[in-house]
Protein backbone atom coordinates (compact mmCIF):
# COMPACT_ATOMS: atom_id res chain seq x y z
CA UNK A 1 7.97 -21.17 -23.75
CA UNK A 2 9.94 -19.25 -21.23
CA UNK A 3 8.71 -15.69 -21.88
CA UNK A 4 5.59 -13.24 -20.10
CA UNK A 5 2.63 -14.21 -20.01
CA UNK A 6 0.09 -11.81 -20.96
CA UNK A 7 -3.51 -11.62 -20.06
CA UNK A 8 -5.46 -10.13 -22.85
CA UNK A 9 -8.97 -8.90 -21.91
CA UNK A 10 -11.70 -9.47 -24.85
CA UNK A 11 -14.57 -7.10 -25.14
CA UNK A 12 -17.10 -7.27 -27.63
CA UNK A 13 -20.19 -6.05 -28.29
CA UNK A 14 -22.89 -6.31 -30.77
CA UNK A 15 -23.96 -3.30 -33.09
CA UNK A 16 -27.29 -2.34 -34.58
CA UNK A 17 -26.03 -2.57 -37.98
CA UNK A 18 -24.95 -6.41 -37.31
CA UNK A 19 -21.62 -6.23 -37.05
CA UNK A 20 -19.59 -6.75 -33.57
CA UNK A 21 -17.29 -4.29 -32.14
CA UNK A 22 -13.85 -5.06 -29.94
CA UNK A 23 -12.28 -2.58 -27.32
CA UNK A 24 -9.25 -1.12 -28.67
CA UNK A 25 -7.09 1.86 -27.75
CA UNK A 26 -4.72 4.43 -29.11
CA UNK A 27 -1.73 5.98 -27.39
CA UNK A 28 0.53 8.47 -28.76
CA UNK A 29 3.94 6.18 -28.43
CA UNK A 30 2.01 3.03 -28.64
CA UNK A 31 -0.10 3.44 -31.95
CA UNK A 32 -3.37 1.24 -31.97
CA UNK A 33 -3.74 -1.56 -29.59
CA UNK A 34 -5.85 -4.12 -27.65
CA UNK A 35 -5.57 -4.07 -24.19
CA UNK A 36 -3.45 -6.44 -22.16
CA UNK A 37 -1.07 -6.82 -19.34
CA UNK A 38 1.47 -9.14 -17.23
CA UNK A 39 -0.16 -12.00 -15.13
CA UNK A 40 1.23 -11.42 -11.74
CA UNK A 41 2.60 -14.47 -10.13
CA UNK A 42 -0.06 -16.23 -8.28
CA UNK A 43 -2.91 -14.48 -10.07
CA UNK A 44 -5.26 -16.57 -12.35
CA UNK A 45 -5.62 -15.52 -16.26
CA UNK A 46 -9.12 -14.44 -15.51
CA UNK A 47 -8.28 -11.90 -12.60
CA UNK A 48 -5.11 -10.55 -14.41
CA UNK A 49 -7.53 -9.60 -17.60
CA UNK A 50 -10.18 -8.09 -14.96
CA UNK A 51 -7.59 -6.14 -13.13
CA UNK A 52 -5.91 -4.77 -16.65
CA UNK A 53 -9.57 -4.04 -18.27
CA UNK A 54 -10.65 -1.80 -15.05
CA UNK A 55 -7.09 -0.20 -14.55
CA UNK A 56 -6.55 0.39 -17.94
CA UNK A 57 -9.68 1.13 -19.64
CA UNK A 58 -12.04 1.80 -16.05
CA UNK A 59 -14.35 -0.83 -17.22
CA UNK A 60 -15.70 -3.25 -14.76
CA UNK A 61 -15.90 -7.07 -16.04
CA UNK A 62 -19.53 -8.34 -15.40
CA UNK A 63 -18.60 -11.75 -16.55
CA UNK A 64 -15.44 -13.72 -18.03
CA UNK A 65 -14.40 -16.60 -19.24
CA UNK A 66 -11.77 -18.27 -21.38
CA UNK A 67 -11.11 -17.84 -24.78
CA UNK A 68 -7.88 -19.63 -25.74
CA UNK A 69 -4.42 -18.41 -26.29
CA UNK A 70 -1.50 -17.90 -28.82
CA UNK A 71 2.33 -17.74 -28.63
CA UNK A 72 4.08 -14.95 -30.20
CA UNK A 73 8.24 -14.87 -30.73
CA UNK A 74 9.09 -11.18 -30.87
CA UNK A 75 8.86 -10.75 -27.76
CA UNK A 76 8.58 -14.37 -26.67
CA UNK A 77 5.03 -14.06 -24.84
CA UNK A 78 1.77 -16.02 -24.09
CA UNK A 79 -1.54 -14.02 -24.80
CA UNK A 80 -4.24 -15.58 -23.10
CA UNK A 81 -7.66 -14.59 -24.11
CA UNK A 82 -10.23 -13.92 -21.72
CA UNK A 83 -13.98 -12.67 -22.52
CA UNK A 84 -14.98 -10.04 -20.70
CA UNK A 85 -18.78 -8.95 -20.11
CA UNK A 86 -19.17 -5.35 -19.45
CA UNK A 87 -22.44 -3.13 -19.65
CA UNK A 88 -24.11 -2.10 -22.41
CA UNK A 89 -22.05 0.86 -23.66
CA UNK A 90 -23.18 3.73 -26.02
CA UNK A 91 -22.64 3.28 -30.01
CA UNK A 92 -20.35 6.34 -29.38
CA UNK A 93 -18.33 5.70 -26.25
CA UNK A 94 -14.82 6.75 -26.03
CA UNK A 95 -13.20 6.64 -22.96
CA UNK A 96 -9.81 8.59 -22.24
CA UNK A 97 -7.04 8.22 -19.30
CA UNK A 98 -3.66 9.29 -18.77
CA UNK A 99 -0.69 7.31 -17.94
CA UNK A 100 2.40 8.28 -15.93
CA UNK A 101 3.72 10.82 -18.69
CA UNK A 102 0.91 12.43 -18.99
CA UNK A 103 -0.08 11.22 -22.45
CA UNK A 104 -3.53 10.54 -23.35
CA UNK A 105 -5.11 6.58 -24.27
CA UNK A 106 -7.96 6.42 -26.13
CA UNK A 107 -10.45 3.47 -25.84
CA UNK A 108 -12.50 2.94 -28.64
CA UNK A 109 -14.74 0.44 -29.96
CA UNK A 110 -12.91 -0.86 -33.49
CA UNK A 111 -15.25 -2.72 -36.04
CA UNK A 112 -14.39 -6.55 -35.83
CA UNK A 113 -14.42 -6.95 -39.66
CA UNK A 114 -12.48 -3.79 -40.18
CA UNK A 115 -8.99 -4.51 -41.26
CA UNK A 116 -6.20 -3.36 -39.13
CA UNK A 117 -4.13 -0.04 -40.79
CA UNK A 118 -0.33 0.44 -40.81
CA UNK A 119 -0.70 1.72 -36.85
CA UNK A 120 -1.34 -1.59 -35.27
CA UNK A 121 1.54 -3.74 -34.43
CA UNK A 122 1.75 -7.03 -36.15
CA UNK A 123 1.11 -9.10 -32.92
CA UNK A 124 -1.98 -7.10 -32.30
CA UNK A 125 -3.03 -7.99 -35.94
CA UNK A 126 -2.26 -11.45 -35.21
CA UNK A 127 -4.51 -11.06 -32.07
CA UNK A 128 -7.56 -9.75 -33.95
CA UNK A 129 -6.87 -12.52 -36.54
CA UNK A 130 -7.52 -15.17 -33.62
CA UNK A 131 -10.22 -13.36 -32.21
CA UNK A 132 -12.19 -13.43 -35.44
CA UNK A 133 -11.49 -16.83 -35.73
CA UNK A 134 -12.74 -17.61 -32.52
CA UNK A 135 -15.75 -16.22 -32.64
CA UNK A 136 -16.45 -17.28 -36.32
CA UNK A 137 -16.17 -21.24 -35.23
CA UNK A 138 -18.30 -20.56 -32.12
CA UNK A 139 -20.86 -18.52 -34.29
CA UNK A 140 -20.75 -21.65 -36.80
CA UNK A 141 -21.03 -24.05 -33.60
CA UNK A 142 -24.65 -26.00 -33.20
């Protein structure tokens, strides 16, 4: 596969009600995503999703390690899940940044179980349908 390769950070975190939560964010252009970015040449898959989590998000990775990855076709790209550690945030948290334009991201925790609406692009959709597969088998593992 000759397209990007994208490093996509992985943040979850357990709720009190039992269910886990994944960062997400909205941008006005953008619609509902999960956070990723380009792996720089020479940078590992675990930096790139460290660097993209704190730039994008201003969350600081207290652990990582590999999840797996999937190849999408339109655009030709390689995501390459990494889970990321970060502190315990509040049940509420909602952290907002601006990019160059001046527009507004909002990160978000989005319920894992929670189906995706018409705002998320179908390669994000894909994403979270990896994710929860992911962490289903590893749940299920002895």
């Amino acid at each position: 596969m000759s397209g990007q390769r994208k490093a996509c950070p992985v943040v979850l975190r357990g709720t009190t009600a039992d269910r886990i939560d994944i960062l997400a964010f909205r941008h006005p252009l953008a619609g509902t995503q999960l956070v990723k970015g380009t792996i720089e040449i020479a940078e590992s898959v675990q930096r790139a999703a460290e660097r993209e989590l704190l730039e994008e998000s201003g969350l600081v990775a207290t652990a990582i390690a590999d999840l797996d990855l999937i190849q999408t076709s339109e655009p030709e790209q390689e995501w390459h899940f990494v889970m990321c550690k970060v502190e315990q945030l509040a049940e509420s948290w909602t952290h907002w940044t601006r990019d160059g334009g001046g527009l507004d991201f909002e990160f978000f925790w989005h319920h894992l179980d929670q189906e995706p609406d018409e705002a998320w692009h179908p390669i994000f959709k894909r994403a979270l349908t990896f994710i929860r597969q992911q962490i289903n088998s590893s749940l299920l593992s002895p």
